[in-house]
Protein backbone atom coordinates (compact mmCIF):
# COMPACT_ATOMS: atom_id res chain seq x y z
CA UNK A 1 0.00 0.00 0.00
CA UNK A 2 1.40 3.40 -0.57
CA UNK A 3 1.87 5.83 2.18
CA UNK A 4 -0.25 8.16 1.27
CA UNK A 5 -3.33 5.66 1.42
CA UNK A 6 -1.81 3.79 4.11
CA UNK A 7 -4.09 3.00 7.01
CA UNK A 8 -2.44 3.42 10.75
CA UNK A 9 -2.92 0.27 12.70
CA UNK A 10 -4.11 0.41 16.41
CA UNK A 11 -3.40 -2.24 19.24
CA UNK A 12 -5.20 -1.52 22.28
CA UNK A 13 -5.02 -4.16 24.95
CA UNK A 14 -7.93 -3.79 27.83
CA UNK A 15 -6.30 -4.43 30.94
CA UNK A 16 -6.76 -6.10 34.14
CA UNK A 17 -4.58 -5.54 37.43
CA UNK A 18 -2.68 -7.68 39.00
CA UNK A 19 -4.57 -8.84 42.22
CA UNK A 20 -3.59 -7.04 45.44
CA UNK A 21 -2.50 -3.76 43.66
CA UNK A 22 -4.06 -0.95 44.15
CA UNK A 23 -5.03 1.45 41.71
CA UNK A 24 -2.46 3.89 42.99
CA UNK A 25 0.16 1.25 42.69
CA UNK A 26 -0.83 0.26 39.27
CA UNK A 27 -0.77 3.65 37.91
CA UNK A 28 2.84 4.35 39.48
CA UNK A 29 3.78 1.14 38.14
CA UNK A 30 2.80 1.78 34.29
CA UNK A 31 3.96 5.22 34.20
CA UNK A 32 6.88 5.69 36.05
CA UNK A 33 8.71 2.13 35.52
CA UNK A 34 6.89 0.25 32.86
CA UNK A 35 6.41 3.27 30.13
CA UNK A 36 10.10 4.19 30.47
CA UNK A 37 11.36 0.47 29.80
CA UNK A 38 9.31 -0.02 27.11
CA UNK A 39 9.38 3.81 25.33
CA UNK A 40 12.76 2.86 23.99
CA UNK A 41 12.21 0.04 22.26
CA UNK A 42 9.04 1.35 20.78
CA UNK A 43 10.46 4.28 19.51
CA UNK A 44 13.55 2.16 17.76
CA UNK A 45 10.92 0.19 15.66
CA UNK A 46 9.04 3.12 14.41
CA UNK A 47 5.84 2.87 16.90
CA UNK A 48 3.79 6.15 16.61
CA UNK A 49 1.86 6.89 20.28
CA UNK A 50 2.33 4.57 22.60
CA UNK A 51 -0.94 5.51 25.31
CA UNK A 52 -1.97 4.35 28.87
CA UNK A 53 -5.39 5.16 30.21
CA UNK A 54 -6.54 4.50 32.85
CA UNK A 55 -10.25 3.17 33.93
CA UNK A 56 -9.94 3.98 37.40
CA UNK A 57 -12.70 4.20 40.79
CA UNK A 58 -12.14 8.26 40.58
CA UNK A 59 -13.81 8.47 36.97
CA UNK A 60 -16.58 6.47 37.21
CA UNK A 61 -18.84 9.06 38.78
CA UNK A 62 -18.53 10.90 35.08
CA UNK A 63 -20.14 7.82 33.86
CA UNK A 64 -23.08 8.01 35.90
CA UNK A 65 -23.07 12.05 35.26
CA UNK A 66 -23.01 11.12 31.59
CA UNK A 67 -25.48 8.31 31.61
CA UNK A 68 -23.35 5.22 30.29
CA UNK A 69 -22.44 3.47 33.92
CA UNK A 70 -24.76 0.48 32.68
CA UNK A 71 -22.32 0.56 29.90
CA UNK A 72 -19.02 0.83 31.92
CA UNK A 73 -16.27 -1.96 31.08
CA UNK A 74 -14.80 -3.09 34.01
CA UNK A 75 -11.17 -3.58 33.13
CA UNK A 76 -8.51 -1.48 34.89
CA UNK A 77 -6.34 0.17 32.11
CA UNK A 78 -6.41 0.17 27.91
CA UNK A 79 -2.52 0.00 26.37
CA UNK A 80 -2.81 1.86 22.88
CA UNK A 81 -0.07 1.33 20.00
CA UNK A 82 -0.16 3.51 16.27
CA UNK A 83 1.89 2.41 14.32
CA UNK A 84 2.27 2.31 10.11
CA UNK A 85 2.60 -1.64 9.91
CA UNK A 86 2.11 -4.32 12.27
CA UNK A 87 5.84 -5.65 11.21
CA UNK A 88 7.25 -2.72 13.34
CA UNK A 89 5.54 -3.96 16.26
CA UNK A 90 6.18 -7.07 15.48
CA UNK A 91 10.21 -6.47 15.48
CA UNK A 92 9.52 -4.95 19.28
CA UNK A 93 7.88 -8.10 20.61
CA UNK A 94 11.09 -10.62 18.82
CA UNK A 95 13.74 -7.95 20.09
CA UNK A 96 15.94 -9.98 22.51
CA UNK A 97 16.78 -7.13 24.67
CA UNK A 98 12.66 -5.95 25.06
CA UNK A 99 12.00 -10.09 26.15
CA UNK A 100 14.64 -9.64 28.48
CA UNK A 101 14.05 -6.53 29.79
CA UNK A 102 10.57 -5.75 29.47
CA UNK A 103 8.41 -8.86 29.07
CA UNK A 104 8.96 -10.18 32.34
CA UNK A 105 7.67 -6.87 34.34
CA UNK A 106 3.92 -7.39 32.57
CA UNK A 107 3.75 -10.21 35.36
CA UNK A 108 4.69 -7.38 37.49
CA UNK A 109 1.46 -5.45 37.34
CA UNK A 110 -1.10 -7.30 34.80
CA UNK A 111 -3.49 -10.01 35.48
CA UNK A 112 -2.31 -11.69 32.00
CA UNK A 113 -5.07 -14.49 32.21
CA UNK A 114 -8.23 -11.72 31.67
CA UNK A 115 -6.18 -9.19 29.32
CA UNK A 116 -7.76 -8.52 26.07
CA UNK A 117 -6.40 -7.26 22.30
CA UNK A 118 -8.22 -5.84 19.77
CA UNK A 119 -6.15 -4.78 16.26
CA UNK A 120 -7.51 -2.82 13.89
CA UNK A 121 -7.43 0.45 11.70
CA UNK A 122 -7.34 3.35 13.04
CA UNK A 123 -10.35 5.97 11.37
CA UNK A 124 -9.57 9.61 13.01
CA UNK A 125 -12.20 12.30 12.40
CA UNK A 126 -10.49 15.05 15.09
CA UNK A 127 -6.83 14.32 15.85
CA UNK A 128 -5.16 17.43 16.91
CA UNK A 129 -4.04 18.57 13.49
CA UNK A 130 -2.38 15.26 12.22
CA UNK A 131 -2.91 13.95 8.89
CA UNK A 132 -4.31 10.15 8.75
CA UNK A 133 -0.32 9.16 8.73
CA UNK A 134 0.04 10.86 11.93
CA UNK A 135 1.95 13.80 10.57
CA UNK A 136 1.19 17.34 11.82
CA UNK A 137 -0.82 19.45 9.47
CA UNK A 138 0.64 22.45 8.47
């Protein structure tokens, strides 16, 4: 496909805390140790964003104030990759240093048996000012 008609791809994994950490500890946990061992890696193999939200106890009262708490997912935190093609991310997952170094830390924080993954294309209608290959408008 040629870049200009290329698609970006999205992985977002729904999450699911390890039991017996709190939500505080979680959060600490993704942002301040996790993110940084993994940023590197992602950013070698071309990754785009790389995005942790979380779905924590202090938001959930906008759900109800916004009428969709019948509709609220449960799981504690969504993981969101962009990148151009699913090789790149590929490449992160089979780099020895990222098994090494960052693979073993999921077990760390993340209830691995209830995570989810959903892949698909990503369809942006108001993005900040990027283009739909992630590249600032002018």
């Amino acid at each position: 496909m040629s870049e200009t008609n290329q698609r970006l791809i999205v992985i977002t994994i729904n999450g699911y805390r390890k039991p017996g950490l709190t939500e505080e500890e979680l959060h600490h946990h993704l942002c301040e140790v996790h993110a940084p061992k993994a940023s590197p890696f992602l950013e070698k193999y071309g990754i785009l964003e790389y995005n942790v939200i979380d779905n924590f106890s202090a938001a959930r009262p906008y759900a109800e104030y916004l009428q969709m708490s019948k509709k609220l997912s449960d799981h504690d935190y969504i993981v969101q990759f962009v990148m151009k093609d699913v090789e790149d991310f590929k490449k992160v997952w089979e780099d020895p240093e990222f098994i090494k170094n960052v693979m073993p830390d999921h077990e760390t924080f993340a209830d691995t048996t209830r995570s989810s993954v959903c892949i698909g294309y990503m369809n942006s209608f108001l993005n900040g000012g990027r283009d739909p290959q992630g590249r600032l408008k002018n």
